[in-house]
Protein backbone atom coordinates (compact mmCIF):
# COMPACT_ATOMS: atom_id res chain seq x y z
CA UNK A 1 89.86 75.07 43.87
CA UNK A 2 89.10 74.03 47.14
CA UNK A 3 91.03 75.32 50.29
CA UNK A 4 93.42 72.59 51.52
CA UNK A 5 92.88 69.39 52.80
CA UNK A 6 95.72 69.16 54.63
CA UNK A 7 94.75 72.53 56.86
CA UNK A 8 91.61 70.70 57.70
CA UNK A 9 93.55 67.59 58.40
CA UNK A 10 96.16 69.23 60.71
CA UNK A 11 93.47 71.14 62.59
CA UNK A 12 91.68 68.09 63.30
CA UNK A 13 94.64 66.03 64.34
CA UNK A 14 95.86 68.34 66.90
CA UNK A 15 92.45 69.36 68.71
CA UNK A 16 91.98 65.42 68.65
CA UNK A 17 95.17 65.12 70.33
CA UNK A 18 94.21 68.02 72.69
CA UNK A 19 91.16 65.91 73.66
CA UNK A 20 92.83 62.50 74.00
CA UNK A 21 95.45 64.79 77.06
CA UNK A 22 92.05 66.66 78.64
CA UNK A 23 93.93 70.19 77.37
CA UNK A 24 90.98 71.53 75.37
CA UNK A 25 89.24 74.89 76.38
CA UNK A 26 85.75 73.99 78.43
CA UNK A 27 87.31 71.58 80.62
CA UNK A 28 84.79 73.05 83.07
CA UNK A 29 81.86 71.17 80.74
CA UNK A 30 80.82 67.67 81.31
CA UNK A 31 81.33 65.49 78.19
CA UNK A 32 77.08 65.96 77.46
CA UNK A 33 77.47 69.62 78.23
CA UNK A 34 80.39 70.04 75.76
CA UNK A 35 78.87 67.25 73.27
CA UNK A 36 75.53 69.80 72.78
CA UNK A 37 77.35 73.08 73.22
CA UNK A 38 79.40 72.21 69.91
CA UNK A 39 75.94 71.02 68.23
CA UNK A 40 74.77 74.43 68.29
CA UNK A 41 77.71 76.33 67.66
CA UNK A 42 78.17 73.83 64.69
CA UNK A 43 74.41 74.84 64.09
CA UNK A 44 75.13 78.35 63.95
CA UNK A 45 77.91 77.90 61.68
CA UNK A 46 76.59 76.17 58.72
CA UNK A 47 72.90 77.21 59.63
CA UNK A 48 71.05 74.47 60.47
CA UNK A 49 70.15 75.75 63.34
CA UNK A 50 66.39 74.29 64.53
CA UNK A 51 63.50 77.06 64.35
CA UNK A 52 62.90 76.43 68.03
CA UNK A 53 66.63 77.21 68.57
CA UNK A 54 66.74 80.06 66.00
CA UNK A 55 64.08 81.83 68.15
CA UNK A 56 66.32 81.83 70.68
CA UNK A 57 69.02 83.26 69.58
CA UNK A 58 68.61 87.08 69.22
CA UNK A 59 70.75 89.60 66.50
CA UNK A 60 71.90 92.60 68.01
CA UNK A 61 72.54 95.11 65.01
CA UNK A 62 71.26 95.88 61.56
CA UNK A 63 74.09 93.76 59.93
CA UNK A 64 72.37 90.78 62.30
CA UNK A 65 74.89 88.30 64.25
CA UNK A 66 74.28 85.56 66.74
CA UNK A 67 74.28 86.01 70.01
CA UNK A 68 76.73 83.23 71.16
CA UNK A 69 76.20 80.79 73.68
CA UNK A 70 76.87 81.91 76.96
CA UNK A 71 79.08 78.84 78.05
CA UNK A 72 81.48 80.12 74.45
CA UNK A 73 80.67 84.00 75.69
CA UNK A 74 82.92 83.29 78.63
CA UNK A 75 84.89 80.89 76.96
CA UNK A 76 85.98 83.59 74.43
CA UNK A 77 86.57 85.85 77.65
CA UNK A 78 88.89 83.77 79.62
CA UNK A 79 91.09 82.83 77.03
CA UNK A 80 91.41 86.05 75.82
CA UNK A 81 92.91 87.26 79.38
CA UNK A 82 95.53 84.30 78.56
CA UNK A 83 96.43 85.86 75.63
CA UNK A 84 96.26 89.36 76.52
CA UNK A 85 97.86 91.99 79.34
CA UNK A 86 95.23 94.52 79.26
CA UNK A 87 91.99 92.43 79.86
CA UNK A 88 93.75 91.28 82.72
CA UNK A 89 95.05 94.59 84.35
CA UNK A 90 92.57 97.10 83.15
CA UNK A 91 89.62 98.71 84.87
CA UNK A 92 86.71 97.06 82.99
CA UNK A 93 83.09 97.82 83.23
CA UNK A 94 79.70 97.83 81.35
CA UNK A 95 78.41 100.71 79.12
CA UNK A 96 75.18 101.72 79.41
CA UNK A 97 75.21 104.05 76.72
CA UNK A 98 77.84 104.72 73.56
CA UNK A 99 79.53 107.53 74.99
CA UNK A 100 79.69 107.50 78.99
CA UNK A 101 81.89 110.07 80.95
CA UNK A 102 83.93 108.43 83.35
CA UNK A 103 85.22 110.53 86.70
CA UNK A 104 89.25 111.17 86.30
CA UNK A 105 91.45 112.57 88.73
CA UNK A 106 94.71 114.30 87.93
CA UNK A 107 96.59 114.76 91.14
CA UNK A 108 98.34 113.39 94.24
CA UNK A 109 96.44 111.56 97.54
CA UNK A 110 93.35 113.21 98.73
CA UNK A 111 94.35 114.37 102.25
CA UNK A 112 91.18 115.97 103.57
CA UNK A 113 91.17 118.32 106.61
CA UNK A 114 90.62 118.16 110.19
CA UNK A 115 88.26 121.36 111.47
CA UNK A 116 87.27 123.00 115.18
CA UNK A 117 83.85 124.03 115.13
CA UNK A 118 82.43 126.65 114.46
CA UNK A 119 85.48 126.66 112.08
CA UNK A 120 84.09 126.03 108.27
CA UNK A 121 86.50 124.41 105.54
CA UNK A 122 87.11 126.28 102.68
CA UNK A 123 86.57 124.91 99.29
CA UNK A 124 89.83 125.13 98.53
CA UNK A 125 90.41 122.93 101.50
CA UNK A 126 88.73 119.67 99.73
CA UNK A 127 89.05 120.78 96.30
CA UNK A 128 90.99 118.12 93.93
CA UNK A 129 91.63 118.00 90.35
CA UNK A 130 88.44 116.20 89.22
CA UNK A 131 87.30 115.82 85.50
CA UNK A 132 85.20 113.80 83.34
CA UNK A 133 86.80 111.54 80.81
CA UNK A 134 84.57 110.53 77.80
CA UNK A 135 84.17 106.37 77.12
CA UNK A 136 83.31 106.16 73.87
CA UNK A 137 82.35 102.46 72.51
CA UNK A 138 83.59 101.45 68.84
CA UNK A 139 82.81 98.46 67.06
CA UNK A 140 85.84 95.86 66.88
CA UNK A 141 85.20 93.06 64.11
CA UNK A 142 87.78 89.75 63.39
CA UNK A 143 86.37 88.30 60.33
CA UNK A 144 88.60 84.74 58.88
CA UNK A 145 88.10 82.05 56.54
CA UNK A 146 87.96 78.20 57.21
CA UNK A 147 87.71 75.25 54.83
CA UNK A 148 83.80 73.97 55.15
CA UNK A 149 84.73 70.75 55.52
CA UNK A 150 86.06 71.04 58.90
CA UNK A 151 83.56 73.31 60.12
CA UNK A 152 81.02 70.14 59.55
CA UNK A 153 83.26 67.54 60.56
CA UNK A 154 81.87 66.11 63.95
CA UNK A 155 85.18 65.56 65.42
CA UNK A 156 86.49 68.97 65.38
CA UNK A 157 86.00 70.23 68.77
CA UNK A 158 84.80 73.62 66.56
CA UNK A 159 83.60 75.64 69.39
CA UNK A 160 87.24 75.39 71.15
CA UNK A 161 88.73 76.01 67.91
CA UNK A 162 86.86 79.11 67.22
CA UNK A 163 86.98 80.25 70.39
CA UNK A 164 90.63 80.28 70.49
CA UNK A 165 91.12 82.59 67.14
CA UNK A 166 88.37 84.86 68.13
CA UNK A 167 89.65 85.54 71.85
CA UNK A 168 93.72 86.14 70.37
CA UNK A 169 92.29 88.67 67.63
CA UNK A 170 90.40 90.32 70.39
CA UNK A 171 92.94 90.67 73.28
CA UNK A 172 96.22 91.33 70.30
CA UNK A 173 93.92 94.79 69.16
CA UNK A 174 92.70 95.76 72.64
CA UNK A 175 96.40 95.41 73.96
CA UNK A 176 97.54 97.08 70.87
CA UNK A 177 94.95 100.20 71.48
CA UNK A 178 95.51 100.05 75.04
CA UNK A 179 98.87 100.58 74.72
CA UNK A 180 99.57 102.06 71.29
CA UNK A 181 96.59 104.00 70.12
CA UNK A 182 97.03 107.14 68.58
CA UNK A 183 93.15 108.23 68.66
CA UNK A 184 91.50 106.21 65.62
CA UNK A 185 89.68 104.74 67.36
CA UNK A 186 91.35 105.25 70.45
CA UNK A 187 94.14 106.62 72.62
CA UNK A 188 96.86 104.27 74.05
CA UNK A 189 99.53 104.69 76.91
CA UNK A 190 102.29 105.80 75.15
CA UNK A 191 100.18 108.46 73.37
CA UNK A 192 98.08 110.00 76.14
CA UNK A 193 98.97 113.74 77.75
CA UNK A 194 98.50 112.40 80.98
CA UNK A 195 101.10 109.67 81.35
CA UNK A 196 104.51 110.33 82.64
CA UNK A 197 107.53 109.45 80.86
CA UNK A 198 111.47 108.52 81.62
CA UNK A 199 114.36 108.32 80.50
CA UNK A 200 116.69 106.12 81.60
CA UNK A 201 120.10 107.70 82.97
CA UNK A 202 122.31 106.34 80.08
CA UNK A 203 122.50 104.42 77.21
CA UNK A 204 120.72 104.42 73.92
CA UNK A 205 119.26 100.71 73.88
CA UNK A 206 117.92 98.93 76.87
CA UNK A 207 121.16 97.71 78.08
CA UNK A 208 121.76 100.64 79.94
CA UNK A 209 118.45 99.82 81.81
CA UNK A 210 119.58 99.46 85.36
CA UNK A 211 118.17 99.11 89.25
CA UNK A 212 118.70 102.76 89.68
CA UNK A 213 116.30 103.29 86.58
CA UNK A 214 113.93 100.82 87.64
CA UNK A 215 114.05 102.45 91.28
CA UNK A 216 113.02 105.63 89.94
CA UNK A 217 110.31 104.49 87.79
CA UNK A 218 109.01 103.13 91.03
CA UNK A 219 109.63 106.26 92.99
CA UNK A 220 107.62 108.16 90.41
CA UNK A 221 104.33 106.23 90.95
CA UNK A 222 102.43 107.82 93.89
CA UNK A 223 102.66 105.65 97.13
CA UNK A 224 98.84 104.94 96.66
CA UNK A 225 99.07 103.50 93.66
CA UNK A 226 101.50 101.07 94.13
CA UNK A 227 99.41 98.02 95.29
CA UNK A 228 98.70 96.46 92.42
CA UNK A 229 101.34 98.10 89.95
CA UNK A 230 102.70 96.24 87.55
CA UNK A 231 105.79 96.30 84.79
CA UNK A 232 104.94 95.84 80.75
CA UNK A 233 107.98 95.19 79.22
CA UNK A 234 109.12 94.55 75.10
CA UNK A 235 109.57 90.55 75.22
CA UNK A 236 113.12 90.85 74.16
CA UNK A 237 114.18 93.83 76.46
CA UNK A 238 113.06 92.13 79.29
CA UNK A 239 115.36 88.84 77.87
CA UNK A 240 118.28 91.69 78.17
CA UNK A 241 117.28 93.10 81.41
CA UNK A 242 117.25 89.74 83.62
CA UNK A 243 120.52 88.66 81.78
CA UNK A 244 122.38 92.40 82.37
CA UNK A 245 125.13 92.47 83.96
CA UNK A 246 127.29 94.74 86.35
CA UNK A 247 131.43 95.62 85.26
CA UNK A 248 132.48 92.68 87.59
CA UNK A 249 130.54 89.89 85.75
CA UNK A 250 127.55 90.28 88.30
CA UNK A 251 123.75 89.62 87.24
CA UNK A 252 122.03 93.46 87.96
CA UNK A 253 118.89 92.54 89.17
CA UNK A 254 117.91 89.48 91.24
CA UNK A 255 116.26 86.25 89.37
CA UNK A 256 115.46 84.55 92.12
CA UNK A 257 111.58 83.01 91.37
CA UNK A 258 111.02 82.46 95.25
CA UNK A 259 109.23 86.20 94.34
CA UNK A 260 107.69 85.66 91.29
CA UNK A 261 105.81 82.30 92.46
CA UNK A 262 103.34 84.75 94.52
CA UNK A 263 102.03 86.23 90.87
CA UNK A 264 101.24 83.32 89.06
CA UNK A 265 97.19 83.16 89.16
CA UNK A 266 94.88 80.40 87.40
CA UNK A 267 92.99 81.80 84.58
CA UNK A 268 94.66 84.41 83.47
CA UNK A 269 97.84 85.61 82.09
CA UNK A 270 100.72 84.73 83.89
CA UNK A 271 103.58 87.28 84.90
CA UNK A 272 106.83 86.25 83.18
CA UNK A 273 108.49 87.37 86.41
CA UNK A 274 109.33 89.96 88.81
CA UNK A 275 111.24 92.96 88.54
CA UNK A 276 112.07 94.88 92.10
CA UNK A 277 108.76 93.43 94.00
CA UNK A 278 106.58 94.17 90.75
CA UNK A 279 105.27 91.41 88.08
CA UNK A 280 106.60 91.68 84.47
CA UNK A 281 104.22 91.20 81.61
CA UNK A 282 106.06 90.85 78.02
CA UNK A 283 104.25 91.93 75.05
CA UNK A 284 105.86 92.43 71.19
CA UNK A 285 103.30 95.51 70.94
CA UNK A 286 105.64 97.80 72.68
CA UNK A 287 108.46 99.06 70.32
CA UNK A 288 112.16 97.48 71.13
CA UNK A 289 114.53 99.49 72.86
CA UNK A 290 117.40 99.44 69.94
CA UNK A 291 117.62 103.48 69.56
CA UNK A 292 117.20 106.51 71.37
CA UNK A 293 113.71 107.88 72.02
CA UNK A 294 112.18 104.09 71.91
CA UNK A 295 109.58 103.65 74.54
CA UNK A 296 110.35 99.97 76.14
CA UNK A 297 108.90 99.73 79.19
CA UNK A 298 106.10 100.92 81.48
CA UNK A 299 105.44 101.19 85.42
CA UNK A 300 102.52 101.42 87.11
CA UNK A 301 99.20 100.73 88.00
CA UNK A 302 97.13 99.78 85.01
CA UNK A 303 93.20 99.78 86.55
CA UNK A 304 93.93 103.58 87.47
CA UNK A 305 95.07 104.54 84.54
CA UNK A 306 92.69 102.64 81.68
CA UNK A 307 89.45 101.95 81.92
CA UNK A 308 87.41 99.60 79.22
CA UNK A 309 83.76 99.20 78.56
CA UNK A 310 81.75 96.86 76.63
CA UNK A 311 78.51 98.20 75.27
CA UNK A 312 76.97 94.91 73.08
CA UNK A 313 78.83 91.46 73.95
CA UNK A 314 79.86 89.76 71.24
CA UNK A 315 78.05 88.19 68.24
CA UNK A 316 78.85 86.09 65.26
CA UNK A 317 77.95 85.73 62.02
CA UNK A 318 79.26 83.64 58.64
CA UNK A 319 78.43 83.60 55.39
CA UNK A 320 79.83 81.01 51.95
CA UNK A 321 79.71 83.86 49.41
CA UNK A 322 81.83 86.31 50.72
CA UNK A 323 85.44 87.02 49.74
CA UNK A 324 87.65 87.21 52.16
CA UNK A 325 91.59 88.84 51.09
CA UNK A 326 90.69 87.62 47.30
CA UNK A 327 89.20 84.38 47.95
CA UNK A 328 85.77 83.48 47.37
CA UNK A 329 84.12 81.05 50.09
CA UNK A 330 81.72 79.82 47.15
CA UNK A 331 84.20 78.82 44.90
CA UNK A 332 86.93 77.54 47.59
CA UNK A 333 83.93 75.57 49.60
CA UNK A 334 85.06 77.80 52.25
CA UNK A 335 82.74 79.43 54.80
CA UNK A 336 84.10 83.22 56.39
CA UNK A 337 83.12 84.24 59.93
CA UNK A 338 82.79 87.33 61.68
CA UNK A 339 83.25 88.21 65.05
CA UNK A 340 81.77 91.69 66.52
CA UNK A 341 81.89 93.45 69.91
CA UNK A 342 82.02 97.15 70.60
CA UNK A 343 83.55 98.32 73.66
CA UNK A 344 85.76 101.40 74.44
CA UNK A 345 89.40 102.48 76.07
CA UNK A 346 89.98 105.86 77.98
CA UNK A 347 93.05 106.90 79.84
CA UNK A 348 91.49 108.00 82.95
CA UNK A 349 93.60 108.34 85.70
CA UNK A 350 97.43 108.21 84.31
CA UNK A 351 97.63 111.84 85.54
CA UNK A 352 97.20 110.79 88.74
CA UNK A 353 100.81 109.52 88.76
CA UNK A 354 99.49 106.14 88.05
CA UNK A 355 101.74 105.38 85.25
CA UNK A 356 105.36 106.08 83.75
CA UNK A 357 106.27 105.28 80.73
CA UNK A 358 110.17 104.60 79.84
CA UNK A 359 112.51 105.18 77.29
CA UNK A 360 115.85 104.58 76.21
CA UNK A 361 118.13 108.09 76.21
């Protein structure tokens, strides 16, 4: 049987719809620009691609891939920082091999020394807690299914469309590594021996989060790496936390948005609001704070504390005969694609009293 019609159908409707309000991804394209960008993704999809244009496009691996257009390359990149916290706030950089170490530091300010000549300083004098942190780059695949039919269907605006799912699968399992990892492949946040952790003064669910917790958190984040900290909150603790309330029917923290309107940024994810100076990011990655122990929230800056690396940007392949969770793409006229990139996450710095992590008591 054939996938559905109506999934086609739907698909179609709303990115025509999308169109029709100017809300589609590549606004930055002219309508020629956006008219022959989808011809060759289209191309690439159901392989039609011309021989002159086949030449150009390059496989990076044994298992082969496209190298996507670059106009879709940075599509895929910017909406992926809409959907995700860590592509926004981490420390990113290029690979140039599959394992690079990166330079870590695990202590307070650097202070240095003043001297009188012929006075000499010490080693001790400039010595700091420097190490090397190893990057090492794994390969992250999103592979889905689609009905054919749409994938040829000139009206689908198919590069937005595939953009979109390949940027959310790739900045849901970097935020969920980046924050959760527990070493396969890689180590998150919460996990890492470096981070700090805290427990708020009272209560066993984040309702008994309160100023004087979030003031410490703050306090426990070295001076110098307080410029461009930031809170990650659960998306429903943070619902609790601006609604809390003090014994005489008083809101606990302030709401007012005069603050928050200075961390809203174009092209990227937007804070859901502020939190004693800071910008809150929600996320459902980080567990709810419903019993004791649960790790809710986070302070600090993220850049210090997690680096991430991209070795080989990202390619694409498809194929009509594979099956794809017990469906075959021959005999549903489906077609499956696969996304690839390999890049890497390292806790680098969260020594450095770049990050706390908080919990419920």
């Amino acid at each position: 049987a054939e996938l559905p019609n109506e999934v086609a159908k739907q698909v179609k409707e709303t990115y025509m719809s999308l169109q029709d309000k100017e809300m589609t991804p590549f606004n930055g394209l002219g309508k020629e620009e956006r008219k022959q960008l989808n011809s060759e993704v289209r191309g690439m999809l159901t392989r039609q691609l011309t021989r002159e244009k086949a030449s150009m496009l390059s496989t990076q691996d044994s298992a082969g891939g496209y190298t996507i257009p670059e106009e879709m390359s940075e599509e895929i990149d910017r909406l992926s920082k809409t959907n995700g916290i860590l592509l926004n706030l981490a420390d990113r950089m290029n690979m140039s091999a599959p394992a690079v170490n990166i330079p870590s530091y695990s202590k307070s300010a650097l202070k240095g020394t003043y001297i009188d000549f012929p006075t000499e300083v010490t080693d001790e004098d400039l010595k700091g807690d420097f190490g090397n942190t190893l990057l090492t780059a794994q390969t992250w695949m999103l592979v889905f299914a689609l009905p054919l039919d749409l994938v040829q269907d000139s009206a689908v605006d198919i590069s937005a469309f595939v953009s979109a799912l390949a940027a959310e699968g790739r900045a849901f399992r970097i935020d969920d590594e980046g924050l959760n990892g527990t070493g396969q492949p890689f180590t998150g946040l919460r996990n890492s021996s470096a981070t700090q952790s805290y427990t708020q003064n009272s209560g066993s669910t984040s309702g008994g989060f309160t100023p004087t917790d979030a003031a410490k958190m703050i306090a426990n984040v070295e001076e110098s790496q307080l410029q461009n900290a930031a809170w990650i909150v659960n998306r429903k603790d943070w619902a609790k936390i601006k609604t809390s309330e003090t014994s005489y029917g008083a809101l606990q923290f302030n709401t007012d948005t005069a603050a928050f309107l200075t961390f809203k940024r174009e092209g990227g994810l937007t804070p859901a609001g502020e939190l004693q100076g800071y910008p809150v990011y929600t996320t459902d990655l980080l567990p709810e704070g419903t019993t004791s122990g649960d790790q809710f929230i986070m302070f600090g800056d993220i850049a210090k504390a997690l680096k991430l690396g991209v070795l080989e940007g990202m390619t694409m392949d498809r194929s009509e005969e594979a099956t794809i969770n017990g469906t075959s793409m021959y005999t549903s006229n489906g077609v499956g694609f696969r996304f690839k990139e390999r890049h890497g996450l390292a806790v680098a710095n969260a020594g450095g009293n770049a990050v706390v992590v908080g919990q419920t008591k």
